[in-house]
C-alpha atoms as a PDB file:
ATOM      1  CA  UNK A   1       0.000   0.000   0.000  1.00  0.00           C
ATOM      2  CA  UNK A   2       1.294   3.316  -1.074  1.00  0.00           C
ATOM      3  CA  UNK A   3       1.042   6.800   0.589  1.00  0.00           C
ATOM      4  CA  UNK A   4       2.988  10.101   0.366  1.00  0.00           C
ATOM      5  CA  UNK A   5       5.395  10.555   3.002  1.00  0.00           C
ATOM      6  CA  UNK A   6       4.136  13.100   5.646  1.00  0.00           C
ATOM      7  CA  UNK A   7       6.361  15.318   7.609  1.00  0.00           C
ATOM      8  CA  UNK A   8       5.701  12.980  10.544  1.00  0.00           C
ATOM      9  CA  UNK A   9       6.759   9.614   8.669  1.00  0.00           C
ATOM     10  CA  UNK A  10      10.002  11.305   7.820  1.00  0.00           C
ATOM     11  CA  UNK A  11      10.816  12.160  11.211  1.00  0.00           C
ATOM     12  CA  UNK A  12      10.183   8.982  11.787  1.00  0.00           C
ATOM     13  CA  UNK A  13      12.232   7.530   8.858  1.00  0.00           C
ATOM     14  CA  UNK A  14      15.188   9.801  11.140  1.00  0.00           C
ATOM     15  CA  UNK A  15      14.027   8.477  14.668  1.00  0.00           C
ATOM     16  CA  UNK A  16      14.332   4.847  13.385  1.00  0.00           C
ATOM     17  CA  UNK A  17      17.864   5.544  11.344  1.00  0.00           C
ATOM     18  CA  UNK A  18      19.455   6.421  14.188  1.00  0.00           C
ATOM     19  CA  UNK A  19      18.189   3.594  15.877  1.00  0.00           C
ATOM     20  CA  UNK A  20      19.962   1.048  13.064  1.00  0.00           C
ATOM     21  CA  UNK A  21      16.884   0.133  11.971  1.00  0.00           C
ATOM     22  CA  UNK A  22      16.568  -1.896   8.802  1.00  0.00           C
ATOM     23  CA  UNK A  23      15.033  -0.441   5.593  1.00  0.00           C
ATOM     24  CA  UNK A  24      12.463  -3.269   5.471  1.00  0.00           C
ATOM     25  CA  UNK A  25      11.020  -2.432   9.291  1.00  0.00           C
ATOM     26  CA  UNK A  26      10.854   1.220   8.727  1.00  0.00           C
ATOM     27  CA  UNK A  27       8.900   0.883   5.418  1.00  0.00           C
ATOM     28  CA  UNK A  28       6.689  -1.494   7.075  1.00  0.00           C
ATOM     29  CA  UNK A  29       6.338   0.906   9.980  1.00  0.00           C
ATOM     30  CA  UNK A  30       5.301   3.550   7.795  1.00  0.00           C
ATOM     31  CA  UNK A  31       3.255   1.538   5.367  1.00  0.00           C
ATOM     32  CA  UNK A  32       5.211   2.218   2.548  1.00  0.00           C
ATOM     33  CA  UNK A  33       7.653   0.036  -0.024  1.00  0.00           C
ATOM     34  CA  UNK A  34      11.417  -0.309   0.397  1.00  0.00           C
ATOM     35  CA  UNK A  35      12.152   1.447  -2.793  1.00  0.00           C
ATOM     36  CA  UNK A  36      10.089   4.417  -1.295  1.00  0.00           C
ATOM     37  CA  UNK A  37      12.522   4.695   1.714  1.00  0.00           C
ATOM     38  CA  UNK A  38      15.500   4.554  -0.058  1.00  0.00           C
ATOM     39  CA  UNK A  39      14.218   7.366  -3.123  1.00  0.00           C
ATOM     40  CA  UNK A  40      13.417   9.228   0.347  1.00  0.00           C
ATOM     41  CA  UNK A  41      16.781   8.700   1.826  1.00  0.00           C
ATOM     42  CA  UNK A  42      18.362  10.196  -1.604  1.00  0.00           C
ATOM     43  CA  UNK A  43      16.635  13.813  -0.517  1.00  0.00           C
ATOM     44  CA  UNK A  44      19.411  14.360   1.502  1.00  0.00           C
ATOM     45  CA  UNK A  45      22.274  12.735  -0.361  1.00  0.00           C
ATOM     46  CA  UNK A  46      24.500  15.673   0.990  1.00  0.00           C
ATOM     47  CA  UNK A  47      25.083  13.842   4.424  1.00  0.00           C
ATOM     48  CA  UNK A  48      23.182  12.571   6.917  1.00  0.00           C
ATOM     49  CA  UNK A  49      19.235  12.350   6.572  1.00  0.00           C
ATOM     50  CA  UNK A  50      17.397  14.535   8.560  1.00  0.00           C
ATOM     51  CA  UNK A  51      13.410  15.119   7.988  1.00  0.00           C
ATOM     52  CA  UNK A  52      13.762  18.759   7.934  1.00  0.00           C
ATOM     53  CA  UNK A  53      15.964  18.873   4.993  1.00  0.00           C
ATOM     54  CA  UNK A  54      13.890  16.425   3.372  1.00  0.00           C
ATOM     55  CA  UNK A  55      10.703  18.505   3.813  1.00  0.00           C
ATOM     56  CA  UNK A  56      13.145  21.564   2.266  1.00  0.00           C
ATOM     57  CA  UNK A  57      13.353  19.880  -1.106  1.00  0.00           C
ATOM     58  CA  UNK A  58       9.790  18.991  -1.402  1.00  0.00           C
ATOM     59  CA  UNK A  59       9.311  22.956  -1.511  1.00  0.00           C
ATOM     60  CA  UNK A  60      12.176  24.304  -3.999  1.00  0.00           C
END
């Protein structure tokens, strides 16, 4: 099942990164497919992933 990724799932995508949680249990957490996480992840390809500069490129 696919959904956008809120504000709130990304700063959860963070919470659980830091953590060393696996790809696989935060898209299940979330409700959304591995590939999603990772195209997420590549928002912030200029070190470490951080919801708020996510959220910055959704609004360039």
């Amino acid at each position: 099942m696919f959904h956008y990724i809120s504000y709130e799932d990304r700063k959860i995508i963070e919470s659980m990164l830091k953590q060393g949680e696996s790809i696989a249990k935060i898209a299940e957490t979330i409700g959304n497919h591995r590939a999603s996480i990772y195209k997420e992840l590549k928002r912030c390809s200029k070190g470490h992933y951080t919801a708020e500069k996510a959220q910055k490129t959704l609004h360039r």
